[in-house]
Each structure stands twice: as C-alpha cells, then as structure tokens.
PDB file of N, CA and C in Angstrom:
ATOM      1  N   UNK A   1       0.833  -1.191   0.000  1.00  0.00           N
ATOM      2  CA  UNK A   1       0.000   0.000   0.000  1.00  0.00           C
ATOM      3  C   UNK A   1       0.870   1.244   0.000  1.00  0.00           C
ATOM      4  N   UNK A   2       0.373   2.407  -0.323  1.00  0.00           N
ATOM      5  CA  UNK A   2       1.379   3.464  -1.027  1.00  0.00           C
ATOM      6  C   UNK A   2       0.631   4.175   0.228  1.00  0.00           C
ATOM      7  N   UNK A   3       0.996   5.043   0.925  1.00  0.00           N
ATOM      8  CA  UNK A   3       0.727   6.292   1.947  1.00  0.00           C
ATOM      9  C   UNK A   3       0.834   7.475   1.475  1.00  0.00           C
ATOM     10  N   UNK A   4       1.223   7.551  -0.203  1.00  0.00           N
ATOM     11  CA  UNK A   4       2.122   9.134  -0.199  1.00  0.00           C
ATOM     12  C   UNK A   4       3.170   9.334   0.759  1.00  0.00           C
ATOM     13  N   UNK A   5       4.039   8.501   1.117  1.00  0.00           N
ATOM     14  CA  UNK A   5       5.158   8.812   1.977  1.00  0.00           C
ATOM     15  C   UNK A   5       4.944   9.459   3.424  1.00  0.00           C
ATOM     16  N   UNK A   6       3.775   9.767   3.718  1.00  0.00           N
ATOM     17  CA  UNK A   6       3.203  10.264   5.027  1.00  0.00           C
ATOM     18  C   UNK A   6       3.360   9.573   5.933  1.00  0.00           C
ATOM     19  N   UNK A   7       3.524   9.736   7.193  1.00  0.00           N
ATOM     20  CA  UNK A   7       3.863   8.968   8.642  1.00  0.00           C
ATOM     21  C   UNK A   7       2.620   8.692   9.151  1.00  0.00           C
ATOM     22  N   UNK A   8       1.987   7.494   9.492  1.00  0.00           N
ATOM     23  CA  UNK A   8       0.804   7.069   9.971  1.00  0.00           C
ATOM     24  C   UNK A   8       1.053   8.012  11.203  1.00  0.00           C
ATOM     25  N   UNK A   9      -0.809   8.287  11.452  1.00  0.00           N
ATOM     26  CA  UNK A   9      -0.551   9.493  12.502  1.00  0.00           C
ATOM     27  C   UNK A   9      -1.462   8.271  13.450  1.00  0.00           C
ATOM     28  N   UNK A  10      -1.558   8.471  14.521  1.00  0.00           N
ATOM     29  CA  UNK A  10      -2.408   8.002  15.974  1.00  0.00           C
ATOM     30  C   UNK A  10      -4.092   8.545  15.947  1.00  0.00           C
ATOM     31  N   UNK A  11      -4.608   8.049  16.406  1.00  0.00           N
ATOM     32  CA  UNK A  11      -6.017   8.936  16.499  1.00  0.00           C
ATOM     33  C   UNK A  11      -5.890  10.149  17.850  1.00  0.00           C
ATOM     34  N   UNK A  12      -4.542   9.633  18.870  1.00  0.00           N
ATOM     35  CA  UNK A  12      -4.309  11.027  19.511  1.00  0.00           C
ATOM     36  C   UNK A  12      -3.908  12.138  18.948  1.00  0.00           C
ATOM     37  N   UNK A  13      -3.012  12.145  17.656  1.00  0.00           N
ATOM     38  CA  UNK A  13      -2.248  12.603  16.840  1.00  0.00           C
ATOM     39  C   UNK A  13      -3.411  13.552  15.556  1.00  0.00           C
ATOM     40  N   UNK A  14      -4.758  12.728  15.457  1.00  0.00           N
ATOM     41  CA  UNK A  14      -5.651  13.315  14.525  1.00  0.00           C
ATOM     42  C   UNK A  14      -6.395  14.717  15.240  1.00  0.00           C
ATOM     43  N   UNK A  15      -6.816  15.163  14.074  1.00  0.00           N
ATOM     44  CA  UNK A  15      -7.967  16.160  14.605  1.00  0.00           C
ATOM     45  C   UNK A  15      -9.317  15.585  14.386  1.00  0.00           C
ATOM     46  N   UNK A  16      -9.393  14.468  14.209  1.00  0.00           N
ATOM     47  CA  UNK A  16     -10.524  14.066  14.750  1.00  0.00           C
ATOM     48  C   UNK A  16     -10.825  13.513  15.782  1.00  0.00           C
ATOM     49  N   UNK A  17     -10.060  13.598  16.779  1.00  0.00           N
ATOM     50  CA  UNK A  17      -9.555  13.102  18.417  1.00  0.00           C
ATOM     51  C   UNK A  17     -11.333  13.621  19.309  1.00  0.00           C
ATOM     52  N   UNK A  18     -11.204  14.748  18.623  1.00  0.00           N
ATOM     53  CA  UNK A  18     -12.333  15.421  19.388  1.00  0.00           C
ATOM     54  C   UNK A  18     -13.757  15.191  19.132  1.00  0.00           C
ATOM     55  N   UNK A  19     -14.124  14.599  17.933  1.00  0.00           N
ATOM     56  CA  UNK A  19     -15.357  14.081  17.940  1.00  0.00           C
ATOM     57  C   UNK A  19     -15.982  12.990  18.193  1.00  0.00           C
ATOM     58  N   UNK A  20     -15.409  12.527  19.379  1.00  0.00           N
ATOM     59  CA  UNK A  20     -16.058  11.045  20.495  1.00  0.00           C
ATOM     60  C   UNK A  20     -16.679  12.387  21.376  1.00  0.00           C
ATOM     61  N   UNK A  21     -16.522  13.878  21.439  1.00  0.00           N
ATOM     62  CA  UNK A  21     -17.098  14.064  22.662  1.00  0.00           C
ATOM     63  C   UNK A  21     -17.814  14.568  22.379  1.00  0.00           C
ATOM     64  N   UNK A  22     -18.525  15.313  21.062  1.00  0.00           N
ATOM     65  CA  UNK A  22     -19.401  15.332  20.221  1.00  0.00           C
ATOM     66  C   UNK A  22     -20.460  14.449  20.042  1.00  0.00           C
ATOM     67  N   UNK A  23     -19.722  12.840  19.605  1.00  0.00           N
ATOM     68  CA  UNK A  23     -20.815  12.028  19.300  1.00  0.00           C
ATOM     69  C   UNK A  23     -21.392  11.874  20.554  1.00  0.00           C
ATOM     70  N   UNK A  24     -20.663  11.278  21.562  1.00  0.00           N
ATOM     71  CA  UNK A  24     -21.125  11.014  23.133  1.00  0.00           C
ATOM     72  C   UNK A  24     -22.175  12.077  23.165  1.00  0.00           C
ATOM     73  N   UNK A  25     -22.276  13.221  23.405  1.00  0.00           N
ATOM     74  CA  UNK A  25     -23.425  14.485  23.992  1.00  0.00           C
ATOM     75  C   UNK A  25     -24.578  14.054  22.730  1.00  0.00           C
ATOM     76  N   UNK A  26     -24.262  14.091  21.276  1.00  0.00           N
ATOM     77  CA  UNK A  26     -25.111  13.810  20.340  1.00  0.00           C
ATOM     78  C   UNK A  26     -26.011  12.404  20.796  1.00  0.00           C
ATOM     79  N   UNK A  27     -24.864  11.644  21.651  1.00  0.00           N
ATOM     80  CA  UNK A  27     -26.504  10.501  22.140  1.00  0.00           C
ATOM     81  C   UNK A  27     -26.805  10.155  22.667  1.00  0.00           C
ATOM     82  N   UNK A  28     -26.202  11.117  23.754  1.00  0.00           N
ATOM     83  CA  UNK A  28     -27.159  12.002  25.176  1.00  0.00           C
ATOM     84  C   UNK A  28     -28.237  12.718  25.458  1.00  0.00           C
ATOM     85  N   UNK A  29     -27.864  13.020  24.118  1.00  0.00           N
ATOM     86  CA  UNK A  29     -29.208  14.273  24.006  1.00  0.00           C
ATOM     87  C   UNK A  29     -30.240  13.308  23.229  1.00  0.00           C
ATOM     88  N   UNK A  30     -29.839  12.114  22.544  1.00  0.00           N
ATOM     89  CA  UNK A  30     -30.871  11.598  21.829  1.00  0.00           C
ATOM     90  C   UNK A  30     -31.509  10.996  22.840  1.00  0.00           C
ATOM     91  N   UNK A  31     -31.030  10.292  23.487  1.00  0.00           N
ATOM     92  CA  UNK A  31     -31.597   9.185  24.492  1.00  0.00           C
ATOM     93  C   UNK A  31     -32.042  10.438  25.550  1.00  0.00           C
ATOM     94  N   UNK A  32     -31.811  10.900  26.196  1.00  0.00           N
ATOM     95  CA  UNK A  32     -32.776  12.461  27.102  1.00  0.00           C
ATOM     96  C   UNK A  32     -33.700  12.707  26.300  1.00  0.00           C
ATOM     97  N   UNK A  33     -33.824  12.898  24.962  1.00  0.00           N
ATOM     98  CA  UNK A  33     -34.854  13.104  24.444  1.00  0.00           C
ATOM     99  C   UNK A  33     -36.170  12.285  24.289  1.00  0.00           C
ATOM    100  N   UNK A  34     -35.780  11.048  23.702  1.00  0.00           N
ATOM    101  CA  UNK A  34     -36.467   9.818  23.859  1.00  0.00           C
ATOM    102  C   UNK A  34     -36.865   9.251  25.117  1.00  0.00           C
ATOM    103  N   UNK A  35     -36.209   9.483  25.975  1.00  0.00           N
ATOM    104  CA  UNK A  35     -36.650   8.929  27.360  1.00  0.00           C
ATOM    105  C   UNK A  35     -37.695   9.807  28.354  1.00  0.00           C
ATOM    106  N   UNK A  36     -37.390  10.779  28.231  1.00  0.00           N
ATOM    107  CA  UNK A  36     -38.286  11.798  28.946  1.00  0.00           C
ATOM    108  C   UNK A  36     -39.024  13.135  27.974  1.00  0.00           C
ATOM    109  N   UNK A  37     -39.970  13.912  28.547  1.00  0.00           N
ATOM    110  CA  UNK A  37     -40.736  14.496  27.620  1.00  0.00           C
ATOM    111  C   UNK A  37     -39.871  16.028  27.832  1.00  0.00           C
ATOM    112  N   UNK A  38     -38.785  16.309  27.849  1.00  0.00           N
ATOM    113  CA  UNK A  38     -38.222  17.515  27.783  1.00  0.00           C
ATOM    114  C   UNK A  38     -38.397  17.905  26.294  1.00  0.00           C
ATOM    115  N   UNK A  39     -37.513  19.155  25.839  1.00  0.00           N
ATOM    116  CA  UNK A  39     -37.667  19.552  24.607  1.00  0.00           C
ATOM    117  C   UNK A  39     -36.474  18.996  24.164  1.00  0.00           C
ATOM    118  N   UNK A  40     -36.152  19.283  22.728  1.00  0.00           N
ATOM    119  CA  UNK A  40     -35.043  19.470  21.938  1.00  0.00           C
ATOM    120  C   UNK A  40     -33.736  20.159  22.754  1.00  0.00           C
ATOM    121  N   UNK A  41     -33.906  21.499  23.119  1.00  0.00           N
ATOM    122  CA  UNK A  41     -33.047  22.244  23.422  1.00  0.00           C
ATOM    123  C   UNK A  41     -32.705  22.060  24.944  1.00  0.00           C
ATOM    124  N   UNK A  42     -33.139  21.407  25.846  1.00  0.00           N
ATOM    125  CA  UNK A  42     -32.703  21.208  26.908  1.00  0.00           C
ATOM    126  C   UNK A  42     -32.286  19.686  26.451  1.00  0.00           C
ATOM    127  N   UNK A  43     -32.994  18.982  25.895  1.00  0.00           N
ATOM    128  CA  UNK A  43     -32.104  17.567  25.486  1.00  0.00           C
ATOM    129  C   UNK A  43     -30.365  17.672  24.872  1.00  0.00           C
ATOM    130  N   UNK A  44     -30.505  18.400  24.392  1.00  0.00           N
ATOM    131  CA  UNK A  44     -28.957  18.967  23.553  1.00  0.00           C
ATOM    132  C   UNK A  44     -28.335  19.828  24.602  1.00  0.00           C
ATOM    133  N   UNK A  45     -28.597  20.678  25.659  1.00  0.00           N
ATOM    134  CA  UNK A  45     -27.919  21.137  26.582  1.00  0.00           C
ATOM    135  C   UNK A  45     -27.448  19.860  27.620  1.00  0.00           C
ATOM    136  N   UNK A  46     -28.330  19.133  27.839  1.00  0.00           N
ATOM    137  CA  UNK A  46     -27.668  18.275  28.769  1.00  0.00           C
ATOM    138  C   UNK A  46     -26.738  17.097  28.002  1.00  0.00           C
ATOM    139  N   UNK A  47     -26.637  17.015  26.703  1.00  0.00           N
ATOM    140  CA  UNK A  47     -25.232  16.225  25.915  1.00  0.00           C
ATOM    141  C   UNK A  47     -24.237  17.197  26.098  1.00  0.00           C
ATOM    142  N   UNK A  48     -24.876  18.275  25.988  1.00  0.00           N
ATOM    143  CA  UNK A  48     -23.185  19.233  25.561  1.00  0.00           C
ATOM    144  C   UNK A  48     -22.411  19.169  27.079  1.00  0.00           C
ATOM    145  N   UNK A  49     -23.373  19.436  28.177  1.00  0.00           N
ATOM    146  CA  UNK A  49     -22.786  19.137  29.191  1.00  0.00           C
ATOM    147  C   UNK A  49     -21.828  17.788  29.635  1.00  0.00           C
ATOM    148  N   UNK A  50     -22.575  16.432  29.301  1.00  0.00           N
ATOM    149  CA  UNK A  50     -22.055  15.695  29.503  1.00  0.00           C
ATOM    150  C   UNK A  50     -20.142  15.102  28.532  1.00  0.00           C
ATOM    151  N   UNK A  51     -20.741  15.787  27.296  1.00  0.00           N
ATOM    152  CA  UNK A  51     -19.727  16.071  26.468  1.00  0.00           C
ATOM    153  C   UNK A  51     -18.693  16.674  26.812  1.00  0.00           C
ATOM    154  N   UNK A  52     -18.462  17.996  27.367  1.00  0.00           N
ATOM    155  CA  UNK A  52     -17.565  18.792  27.808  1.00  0.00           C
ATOM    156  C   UNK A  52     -16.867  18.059  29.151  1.00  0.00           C
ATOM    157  N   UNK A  53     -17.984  17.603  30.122  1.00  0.00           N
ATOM    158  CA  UNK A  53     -17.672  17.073  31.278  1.00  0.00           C
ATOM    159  C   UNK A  53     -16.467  15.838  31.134  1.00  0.00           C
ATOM    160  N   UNK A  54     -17.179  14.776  30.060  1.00  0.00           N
ATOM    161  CA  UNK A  54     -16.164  13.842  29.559  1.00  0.00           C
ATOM    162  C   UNK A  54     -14.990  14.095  29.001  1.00  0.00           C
ATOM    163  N   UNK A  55     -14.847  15.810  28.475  1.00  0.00           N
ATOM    164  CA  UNK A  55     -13.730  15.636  27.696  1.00  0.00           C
ATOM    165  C   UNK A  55     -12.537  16.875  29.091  1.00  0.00           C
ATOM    166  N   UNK A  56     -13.224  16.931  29.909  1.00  0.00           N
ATOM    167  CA  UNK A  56     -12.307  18.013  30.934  1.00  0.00           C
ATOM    168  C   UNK A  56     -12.057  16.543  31.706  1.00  0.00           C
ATOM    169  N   UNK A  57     -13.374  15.385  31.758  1.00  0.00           N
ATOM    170  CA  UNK A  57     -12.456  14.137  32.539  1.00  0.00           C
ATOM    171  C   UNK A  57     -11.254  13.901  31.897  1.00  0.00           C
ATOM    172  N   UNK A  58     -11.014  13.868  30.755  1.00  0.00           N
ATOM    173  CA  UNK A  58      -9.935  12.683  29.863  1.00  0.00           C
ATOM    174  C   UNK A  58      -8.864  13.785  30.129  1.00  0.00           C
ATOM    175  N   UNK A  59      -9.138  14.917  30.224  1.00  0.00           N
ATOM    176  CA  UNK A  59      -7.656  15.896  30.050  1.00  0.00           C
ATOM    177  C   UNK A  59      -7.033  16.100  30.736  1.00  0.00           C
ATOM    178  N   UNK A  60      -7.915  15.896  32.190  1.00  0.00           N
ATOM    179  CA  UNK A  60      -7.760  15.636  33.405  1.00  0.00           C
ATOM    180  C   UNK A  60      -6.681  14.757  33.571  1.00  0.00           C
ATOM    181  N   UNK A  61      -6.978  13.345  33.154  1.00  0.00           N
ATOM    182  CA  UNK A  61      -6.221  12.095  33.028  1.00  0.00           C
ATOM    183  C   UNK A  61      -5.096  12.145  32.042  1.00  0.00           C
ATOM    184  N   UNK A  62      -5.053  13.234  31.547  1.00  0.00           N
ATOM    185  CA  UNK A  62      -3.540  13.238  30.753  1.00  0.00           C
ATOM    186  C   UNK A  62      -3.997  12.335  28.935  1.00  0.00           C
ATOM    187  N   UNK A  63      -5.165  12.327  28.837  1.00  0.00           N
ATOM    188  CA  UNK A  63      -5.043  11.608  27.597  1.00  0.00           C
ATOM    189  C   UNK A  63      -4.837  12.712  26.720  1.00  0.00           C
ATOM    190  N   UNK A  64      -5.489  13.889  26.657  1.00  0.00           N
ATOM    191  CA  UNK A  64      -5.534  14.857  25.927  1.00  0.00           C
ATOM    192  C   UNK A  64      -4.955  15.711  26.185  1.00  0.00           C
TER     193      UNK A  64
END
C-alpha cells in the first residue's frame, strides 16, 4: 500500500480526536430526548454538558 510517503498518525495525533465528545453528547441528548418528555433544546444542553464534562475528565487524566 502506497501512503504518499506520510507517517501514519495516531487517532491522539488526529484532529478528529475530538469528535467522540461530540458524538457522546449527540446521544445524550438523543436518548434524554427519547426517554423523557423535555424539549429538543434542553435535550442537547444536557449532551453538551455531559460532552464537555467527559472531555475536561480525559484531560484531566492526561489523555488529551
């Protein structure tokens, strides 16, 4: 397989590192939504929360 001579990068190494904490809140907010009769916009506030929360845990821990 040919790479274009590029150095395999890590998924720590990508910029797409950051959208597990994205998807995570995205289905947080789905399942808050589905589970209880809140709205849209408080369903998506409480992913983003949990999102951010998860990603100040991991940075916390030195992954990020």
């Amino acid at each position: 397989m040919n790479d274009g001579g590029k150095p395999l990068r890590s998924f720590r190494e990508s910029p797409w590192r950051y959208s597990q904490f994205v998807i995570l809140g995205l289905i947080v907010a789905g399942l808050v939504k589905w589970l209880s009769p809140l709205t849209w916009l408080l369903a998506l506030l409480i992913g983003a929360v949990v999102g951010v929360g998860y990603f100040l845990f991991e940075k916390k821990r030195g992954v990020i």
